[in-house]
N, C-alpha and C. Protein backbone atom coordinates (compact mmCIF):
# COMPACT_ATOMS: atom_id res chain seq x y z
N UNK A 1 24.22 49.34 122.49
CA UNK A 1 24.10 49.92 121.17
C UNK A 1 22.80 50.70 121.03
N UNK A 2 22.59 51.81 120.49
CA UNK A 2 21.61 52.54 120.07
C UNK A 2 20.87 51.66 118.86
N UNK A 3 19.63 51.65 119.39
CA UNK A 3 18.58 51.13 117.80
C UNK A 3 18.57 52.06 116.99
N UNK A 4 18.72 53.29 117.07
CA UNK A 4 18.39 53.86 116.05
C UNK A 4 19.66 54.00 114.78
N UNK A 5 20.66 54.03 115.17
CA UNK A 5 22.02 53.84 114.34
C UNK A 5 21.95 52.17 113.70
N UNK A 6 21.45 51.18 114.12
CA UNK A 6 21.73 50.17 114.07
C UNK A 6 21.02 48.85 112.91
N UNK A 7 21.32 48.85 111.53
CA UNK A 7 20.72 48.43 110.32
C UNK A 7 19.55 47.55 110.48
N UNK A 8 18.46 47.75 110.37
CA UNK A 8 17.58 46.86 110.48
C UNK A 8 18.02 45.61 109.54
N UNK A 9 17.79 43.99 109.92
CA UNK A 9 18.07 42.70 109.38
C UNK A 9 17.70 42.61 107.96
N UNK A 10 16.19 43.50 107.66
CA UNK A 10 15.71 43.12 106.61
C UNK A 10 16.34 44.19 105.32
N UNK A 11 17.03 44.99 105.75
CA UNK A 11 17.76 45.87 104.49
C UNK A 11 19.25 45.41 104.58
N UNK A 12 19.76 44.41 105.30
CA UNK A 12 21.47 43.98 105.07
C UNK A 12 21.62 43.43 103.68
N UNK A 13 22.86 43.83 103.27
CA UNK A 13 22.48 43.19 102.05
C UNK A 13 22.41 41.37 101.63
N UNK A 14 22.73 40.82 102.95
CA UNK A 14 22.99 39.26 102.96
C UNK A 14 21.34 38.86 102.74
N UNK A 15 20.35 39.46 103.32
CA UNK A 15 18.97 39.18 103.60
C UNK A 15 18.13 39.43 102.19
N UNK A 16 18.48 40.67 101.51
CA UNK A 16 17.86 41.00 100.25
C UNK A 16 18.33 40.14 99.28
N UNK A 17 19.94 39.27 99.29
CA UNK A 17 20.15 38.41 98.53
C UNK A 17 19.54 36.93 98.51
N UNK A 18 18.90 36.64 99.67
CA UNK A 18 18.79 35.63 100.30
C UNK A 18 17.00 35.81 99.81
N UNK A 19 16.67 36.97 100.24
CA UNK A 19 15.18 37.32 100.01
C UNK A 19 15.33 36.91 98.10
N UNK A 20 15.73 37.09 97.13
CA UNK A 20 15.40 37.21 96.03
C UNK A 20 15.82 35.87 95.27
N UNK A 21 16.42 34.93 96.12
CA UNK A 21 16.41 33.82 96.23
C UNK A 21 15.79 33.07 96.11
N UNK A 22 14.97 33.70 97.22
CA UNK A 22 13.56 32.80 97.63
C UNK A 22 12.30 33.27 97.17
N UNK A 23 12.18 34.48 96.79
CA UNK A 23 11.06 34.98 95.95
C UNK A 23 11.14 35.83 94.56
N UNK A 24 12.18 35.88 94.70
CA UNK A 24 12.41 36.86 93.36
C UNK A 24 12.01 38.17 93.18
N UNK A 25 10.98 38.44 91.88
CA UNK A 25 11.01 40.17 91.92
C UNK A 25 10.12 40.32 93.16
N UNK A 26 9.48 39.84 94.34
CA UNK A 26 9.11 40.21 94.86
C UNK A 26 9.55 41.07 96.00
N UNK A 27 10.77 40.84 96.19
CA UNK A 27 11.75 41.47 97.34
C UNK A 27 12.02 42.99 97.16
N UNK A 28 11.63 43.33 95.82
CA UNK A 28 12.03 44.80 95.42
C UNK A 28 11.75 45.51 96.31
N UNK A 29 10.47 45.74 96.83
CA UNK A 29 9.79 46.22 97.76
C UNK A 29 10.86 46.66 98.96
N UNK A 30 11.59 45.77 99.50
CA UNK A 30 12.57 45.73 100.18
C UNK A 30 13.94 46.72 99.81
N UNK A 31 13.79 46.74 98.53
CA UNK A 31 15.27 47.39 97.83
C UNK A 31 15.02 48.98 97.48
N UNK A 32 13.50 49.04 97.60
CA UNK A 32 13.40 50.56 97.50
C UNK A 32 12.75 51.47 98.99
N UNK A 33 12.28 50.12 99.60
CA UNK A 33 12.31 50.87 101.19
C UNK A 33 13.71 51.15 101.76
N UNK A 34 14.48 50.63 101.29
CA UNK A 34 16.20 50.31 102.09
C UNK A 34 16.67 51.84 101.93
N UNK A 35 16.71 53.06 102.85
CA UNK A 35 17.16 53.78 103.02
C UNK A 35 19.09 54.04 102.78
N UNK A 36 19.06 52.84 102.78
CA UNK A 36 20.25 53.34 102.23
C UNK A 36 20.85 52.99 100.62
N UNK A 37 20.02 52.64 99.73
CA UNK A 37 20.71 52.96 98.10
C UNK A 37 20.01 54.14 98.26
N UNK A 38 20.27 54.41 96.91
CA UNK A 38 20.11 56.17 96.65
C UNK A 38 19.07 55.64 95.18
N UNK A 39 18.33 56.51 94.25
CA UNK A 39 17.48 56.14 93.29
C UNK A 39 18.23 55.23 92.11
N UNK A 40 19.43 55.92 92.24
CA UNK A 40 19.90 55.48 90.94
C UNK A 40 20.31 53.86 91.16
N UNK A 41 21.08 53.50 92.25
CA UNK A 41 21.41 52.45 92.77
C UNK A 41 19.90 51.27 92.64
N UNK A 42 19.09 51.92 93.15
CA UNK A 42 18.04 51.21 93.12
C UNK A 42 17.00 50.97 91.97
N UNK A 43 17.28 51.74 91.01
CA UNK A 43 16.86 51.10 89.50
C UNK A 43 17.52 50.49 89.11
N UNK A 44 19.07 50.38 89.28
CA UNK A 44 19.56 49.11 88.42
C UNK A 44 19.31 47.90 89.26
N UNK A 45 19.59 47.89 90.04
CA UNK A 45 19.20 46.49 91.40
C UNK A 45 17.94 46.06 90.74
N UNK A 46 16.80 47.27 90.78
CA UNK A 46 15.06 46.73 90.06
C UNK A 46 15.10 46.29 88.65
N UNK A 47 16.42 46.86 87.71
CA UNK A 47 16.43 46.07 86.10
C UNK A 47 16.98 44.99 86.64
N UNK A 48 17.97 44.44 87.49
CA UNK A 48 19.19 43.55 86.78
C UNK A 48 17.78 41.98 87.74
N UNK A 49 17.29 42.41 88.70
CA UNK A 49 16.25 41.76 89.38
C UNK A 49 14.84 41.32 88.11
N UNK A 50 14.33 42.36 87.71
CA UNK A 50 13.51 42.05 86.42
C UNK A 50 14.07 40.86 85.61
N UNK A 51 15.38 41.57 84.89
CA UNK A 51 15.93 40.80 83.93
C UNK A 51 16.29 39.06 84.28
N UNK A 52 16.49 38.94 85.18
CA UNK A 52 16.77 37.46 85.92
C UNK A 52 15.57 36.80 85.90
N UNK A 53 15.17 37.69 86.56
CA UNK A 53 13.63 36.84 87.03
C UNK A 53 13.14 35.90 85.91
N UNK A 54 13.15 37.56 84.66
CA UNK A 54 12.15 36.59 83.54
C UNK A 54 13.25 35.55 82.74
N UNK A 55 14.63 35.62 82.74
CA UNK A 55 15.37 34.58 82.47
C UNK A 55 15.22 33.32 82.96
N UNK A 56 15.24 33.68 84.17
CA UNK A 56 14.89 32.54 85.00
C UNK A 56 13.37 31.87 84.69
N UNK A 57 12.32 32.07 84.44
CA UNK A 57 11.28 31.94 83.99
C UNK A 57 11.05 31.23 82.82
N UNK A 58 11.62 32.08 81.39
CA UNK A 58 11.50 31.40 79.99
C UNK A 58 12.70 29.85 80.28
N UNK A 59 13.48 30.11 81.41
CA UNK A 59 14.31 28.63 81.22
C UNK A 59 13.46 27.50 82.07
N UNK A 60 12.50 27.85 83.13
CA UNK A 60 11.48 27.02 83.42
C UNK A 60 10.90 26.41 82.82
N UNK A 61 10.20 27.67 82.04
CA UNK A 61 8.92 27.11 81.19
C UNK A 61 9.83 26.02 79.75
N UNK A 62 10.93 26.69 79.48
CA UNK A 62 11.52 25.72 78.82
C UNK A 62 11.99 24.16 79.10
N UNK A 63 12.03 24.27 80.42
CA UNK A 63 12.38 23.13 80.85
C UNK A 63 10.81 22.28 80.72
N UNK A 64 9.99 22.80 81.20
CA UNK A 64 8.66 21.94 82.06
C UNK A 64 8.17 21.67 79.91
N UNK A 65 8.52 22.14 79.49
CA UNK A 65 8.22 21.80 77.76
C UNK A 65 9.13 20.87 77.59
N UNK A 66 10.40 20.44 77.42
CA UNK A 66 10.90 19.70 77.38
C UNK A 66 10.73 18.35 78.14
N UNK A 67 10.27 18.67 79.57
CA UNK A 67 9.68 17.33 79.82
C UNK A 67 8.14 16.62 79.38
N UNK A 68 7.81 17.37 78.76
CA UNK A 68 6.75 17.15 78.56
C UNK A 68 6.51 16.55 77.52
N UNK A 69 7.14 17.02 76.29
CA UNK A 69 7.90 16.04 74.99
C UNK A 69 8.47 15.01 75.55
N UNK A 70 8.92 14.53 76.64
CA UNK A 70 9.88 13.58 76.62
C UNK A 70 9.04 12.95 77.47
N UNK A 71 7.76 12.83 78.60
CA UNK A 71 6.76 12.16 78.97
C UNK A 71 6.00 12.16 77.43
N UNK A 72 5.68 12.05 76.95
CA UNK A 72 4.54 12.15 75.72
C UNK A 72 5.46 10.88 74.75
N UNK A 73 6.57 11.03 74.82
CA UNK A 73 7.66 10.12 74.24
C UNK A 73 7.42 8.73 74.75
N UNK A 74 7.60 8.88 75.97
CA UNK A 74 7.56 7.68 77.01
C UNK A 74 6.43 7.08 76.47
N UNK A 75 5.45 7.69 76.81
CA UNK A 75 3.60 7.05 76.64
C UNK A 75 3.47 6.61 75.37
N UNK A 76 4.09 7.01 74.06
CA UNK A 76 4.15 6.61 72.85
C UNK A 76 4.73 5.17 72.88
N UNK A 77 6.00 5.17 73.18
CA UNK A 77 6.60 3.92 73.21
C UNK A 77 5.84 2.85 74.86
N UNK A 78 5.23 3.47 74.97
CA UNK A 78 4.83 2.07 76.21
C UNK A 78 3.51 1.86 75.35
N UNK A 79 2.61 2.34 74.51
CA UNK A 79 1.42 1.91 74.36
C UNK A 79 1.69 1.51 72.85
């Protein structure tokens, strides 16, 4: 096989899914080096990536608040 015809690992799209997985908006980097979307392709990929991220985020921080009321709960009723 010729290398030069031949998709580099880190622009397949199994790897960029896998990449944003594991790091989130950081993979973009990856989605706008990837020679093969075109601009337009690759701003929505960079919103719908944004938009998750910080979803994903306010439901963290929502969570790590909720435990935190509910440790503070605990310590009330043990003391």
């Amino acid at each position: 096989m010729d290398n030069k015809t031949q998709k580099k690992w880190y622009f397949k799209t199994g790897s960029l899914i896998v990449s944003f997985l594991c790091v989130g908006p950081f993979m973009l980097p990856l989605v706008w080096a990837n020679p093969d979307f075109n601009k337009k392709k690759k701003i929505i990929i960079s919103a719908v990536v944004i938009i998750l991220s910080y979803f994903v985020g306010a439901l963290f921080f929502n969570a790590l608040k909720s435990l935190n009321q509910y440790f503070q709960f605990l310590q009330n009723e043990i003391y």
